[in-house]
Protein backbone atom coordinates (compact mmCIF):
# COMPACT_ATOMS: atom_id res chain seq x y z
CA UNK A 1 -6.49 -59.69 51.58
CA UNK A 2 -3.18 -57.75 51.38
CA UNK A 3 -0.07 -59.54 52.30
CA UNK A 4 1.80 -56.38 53.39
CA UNK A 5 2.12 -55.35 57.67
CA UNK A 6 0.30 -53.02 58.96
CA UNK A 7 2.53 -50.58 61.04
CA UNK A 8 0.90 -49.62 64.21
CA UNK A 9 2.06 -46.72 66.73
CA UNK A 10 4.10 -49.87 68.80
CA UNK A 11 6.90 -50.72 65.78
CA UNK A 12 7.06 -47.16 64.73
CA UNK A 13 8.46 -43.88 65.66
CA UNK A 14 5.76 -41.50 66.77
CA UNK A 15 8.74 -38.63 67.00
CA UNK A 16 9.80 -38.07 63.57
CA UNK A 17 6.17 -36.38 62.55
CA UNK A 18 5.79 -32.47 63.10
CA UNK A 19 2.22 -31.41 63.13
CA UNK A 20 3.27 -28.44 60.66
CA UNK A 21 2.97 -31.18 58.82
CA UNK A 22 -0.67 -31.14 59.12
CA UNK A 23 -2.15 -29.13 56.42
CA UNK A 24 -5.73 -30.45 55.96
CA UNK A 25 -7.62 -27.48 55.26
CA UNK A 26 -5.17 -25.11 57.35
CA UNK A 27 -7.62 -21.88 57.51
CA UNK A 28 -10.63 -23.87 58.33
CA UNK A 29 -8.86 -25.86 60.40
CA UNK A 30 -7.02 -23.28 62.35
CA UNK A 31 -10.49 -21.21 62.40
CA UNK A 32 -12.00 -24.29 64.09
CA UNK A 33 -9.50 -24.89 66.49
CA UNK A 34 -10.20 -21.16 67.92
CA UNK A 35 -13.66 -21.57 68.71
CA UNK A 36 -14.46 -20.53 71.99
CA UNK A 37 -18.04 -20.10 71.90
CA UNK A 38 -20.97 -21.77 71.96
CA UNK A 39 -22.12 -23.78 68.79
CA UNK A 40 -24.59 -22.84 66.21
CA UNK A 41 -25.74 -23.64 62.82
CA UNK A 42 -22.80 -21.93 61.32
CA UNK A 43 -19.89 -23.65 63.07
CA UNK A 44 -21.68 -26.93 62.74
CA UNK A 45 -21.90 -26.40 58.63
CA UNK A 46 -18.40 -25.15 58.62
CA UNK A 47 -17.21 -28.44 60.55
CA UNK A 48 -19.04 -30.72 58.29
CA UNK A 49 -17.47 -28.71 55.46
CA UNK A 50 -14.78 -29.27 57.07
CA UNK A 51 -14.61 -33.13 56.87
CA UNK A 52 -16.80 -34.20 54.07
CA UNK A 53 -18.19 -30.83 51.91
CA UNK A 54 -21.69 -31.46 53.16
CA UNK A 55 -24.22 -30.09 55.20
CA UNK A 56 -26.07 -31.41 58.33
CA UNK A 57 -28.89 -29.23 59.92
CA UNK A 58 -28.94 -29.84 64.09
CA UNK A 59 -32.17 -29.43 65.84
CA UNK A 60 -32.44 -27.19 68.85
CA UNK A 61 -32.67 -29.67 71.42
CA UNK A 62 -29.05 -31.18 69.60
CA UNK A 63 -27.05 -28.48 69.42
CA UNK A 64 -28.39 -27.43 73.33
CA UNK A 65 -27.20 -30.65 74.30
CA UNK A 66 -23.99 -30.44 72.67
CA UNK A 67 -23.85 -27.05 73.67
CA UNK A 68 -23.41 -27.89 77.18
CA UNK A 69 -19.88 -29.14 76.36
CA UNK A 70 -17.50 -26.74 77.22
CA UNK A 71 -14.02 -25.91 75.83
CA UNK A 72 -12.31 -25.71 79.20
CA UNK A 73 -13.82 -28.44 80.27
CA UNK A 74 -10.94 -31.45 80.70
CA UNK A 75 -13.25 -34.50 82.13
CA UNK A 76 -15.71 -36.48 80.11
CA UNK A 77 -18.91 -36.41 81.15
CA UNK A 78 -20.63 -39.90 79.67
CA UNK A 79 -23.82 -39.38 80.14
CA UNK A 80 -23.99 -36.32 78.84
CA UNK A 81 -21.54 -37.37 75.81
CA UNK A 82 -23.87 -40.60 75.02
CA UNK A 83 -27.09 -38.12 75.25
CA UNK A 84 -25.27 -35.99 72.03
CA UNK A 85 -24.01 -39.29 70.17
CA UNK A 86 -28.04 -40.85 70.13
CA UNK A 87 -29.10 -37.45 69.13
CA UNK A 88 -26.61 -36.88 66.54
CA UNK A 89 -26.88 -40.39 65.22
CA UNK A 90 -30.01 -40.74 65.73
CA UNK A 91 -32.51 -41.49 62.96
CA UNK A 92 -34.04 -38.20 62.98
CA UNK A 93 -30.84 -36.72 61.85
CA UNK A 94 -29.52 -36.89 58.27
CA UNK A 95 -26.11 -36.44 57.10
CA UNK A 96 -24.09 -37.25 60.62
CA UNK A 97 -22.70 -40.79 61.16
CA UNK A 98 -20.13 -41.76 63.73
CA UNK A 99 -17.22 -40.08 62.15
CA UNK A 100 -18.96 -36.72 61.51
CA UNK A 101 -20.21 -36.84 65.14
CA UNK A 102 -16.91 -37.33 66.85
CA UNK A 103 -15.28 -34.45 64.68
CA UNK A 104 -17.85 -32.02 65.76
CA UNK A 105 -17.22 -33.23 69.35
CA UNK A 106 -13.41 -32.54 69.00
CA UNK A 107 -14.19 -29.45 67.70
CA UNK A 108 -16.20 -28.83 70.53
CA UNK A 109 -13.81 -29.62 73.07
CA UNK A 110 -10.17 -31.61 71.67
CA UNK A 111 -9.18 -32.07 75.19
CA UNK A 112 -11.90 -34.53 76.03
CA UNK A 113 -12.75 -35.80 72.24
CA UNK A 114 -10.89 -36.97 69.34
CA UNK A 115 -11.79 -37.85 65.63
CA UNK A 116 -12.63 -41.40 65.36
CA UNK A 117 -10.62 -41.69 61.78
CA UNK A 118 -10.24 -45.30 60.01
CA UNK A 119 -6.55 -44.46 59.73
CA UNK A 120 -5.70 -43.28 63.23
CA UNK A 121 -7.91 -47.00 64.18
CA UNK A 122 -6.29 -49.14 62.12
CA UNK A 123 -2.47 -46.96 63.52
CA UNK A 124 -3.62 -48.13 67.14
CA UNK A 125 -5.25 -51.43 66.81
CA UNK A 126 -3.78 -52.67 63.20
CA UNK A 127 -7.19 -53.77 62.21
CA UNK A 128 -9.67 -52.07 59.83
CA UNK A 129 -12.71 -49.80 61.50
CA UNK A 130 -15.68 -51.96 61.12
CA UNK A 131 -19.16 -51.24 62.92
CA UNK A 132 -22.93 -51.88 62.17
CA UNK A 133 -24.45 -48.46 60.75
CA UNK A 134 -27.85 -49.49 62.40
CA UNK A 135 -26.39 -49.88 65.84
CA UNK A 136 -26.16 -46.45 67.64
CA UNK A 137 -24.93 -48.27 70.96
CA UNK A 138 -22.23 -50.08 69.54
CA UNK A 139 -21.07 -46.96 67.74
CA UNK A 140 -21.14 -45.14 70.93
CA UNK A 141 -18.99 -47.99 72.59
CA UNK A 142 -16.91 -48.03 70.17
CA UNK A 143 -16.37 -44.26 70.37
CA UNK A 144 -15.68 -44.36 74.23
CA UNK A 145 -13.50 -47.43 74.05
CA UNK A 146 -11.43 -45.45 71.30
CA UNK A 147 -11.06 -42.65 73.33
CA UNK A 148 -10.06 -44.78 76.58
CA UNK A 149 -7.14 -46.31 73.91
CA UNK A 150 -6.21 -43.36 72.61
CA UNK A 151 -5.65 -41.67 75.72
CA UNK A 152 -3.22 -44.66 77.35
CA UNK A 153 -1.35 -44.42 73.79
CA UNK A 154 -0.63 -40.80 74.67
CA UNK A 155 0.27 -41.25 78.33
CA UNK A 156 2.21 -43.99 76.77
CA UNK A 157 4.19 -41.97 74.23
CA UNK A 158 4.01 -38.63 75.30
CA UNK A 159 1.48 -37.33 73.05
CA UNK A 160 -1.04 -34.27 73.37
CA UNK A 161 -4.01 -35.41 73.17
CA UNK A 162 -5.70 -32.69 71.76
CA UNK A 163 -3.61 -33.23 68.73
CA UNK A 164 -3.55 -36.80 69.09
CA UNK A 165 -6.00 -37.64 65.72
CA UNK A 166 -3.95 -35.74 63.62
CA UNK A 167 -0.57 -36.72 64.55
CA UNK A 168 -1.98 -40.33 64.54
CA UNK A 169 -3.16 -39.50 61.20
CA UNK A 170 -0.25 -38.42 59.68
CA UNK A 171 1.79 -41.31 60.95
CA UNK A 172 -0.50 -43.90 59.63
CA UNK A 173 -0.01 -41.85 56.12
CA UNK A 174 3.91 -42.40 56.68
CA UNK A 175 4.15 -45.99 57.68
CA UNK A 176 1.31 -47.74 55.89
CA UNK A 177 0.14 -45.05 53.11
CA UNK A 178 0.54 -47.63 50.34
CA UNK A 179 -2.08 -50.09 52.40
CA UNK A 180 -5.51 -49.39 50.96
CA UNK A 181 -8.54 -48.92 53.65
CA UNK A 182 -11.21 -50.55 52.61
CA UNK A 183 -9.90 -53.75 52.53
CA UNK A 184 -7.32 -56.16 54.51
């Protein structure tokens, strides 16, 4: 256990990051962020590339599904968000766990999704990101309850929140970078 405090978004100053600052891939990313239409293999590999250099094949009825998603959309639809999560989870699907899932949702549409990251989590709720791998309902809770946070926090403090995960990000890497992740 680590004796050091975990800064959180409510002792720290979200103002002093610029998202230039953000360089994480900058051609992909910027690539990524442009997508305006509808998803296939391709911009599914390139996401997952994107995160973790892997690759994920969708099935039809997946990629359909998340395909009804679109980027000028502003509302979520739940239903229709906890249809893509159990397929994309699902067991039939290798190489996609909750973290790859919500970064091809926010890729799909940042104005309603967000990347659930363990350092923008433990920025809002000072507390590690801990969930069952077996439970695809809790994971999905846990997703939309992390979303319903994270959009009060930018009411709260003025943030965008389609750059919300990265800004978060960035800010956990300035106020508790020395912390490790896996453990406090």
């Amino acid at each position: 256990m680590q004796s050091e405090k975990i800064n959180t978004i409510y002792n720290t100053n979200v103002k002093v990051i610029n998202l230039e600052e953000y360089k994480y891939q900058k051609n992909l990313t910027l690539k990524l962020d442009n997508i305006n239409d509808n998803f296939d293999q391709n911009t599914i590999n390139e996401i997952v590339l994107w995160k973790v250099n892997r690759y994920a094949e969708l099935n039809k009825k997946t990629l359909s599904l998340l395909n009804k998603i679109r980027k000028k959309d502003r509302c979520l639809d739940k239903s229709l968000t906890e249809q893509i999560l159990l397929h994309l989870l699902g067991k039939n699907q290798q190489g996609i766990q909750l973290a790859m899932a919500s970064t091809i949702l926010r890729f799909k549409n940042p104005n309603i999704y967000q990347i659930l990251d363990q350092r923008v989590y433990r920025y809002i709720f000072g507390e590690k990101l801990n969930y069952s791998l077996s439970n695809i309902h809790e994971q999905i809770e846990l997703y939309f309850k992390y979303l319903e946070k994270l959009h009060l926090i930018c009411e709260e403090y003025n943030i965008h929140f389609s750059t919300a995960d990265r800004l978060l990000y960035l800010l956990d890497k300035k106020y508790n970078g020395k912390l490790n992740l896996k453990g406090y």
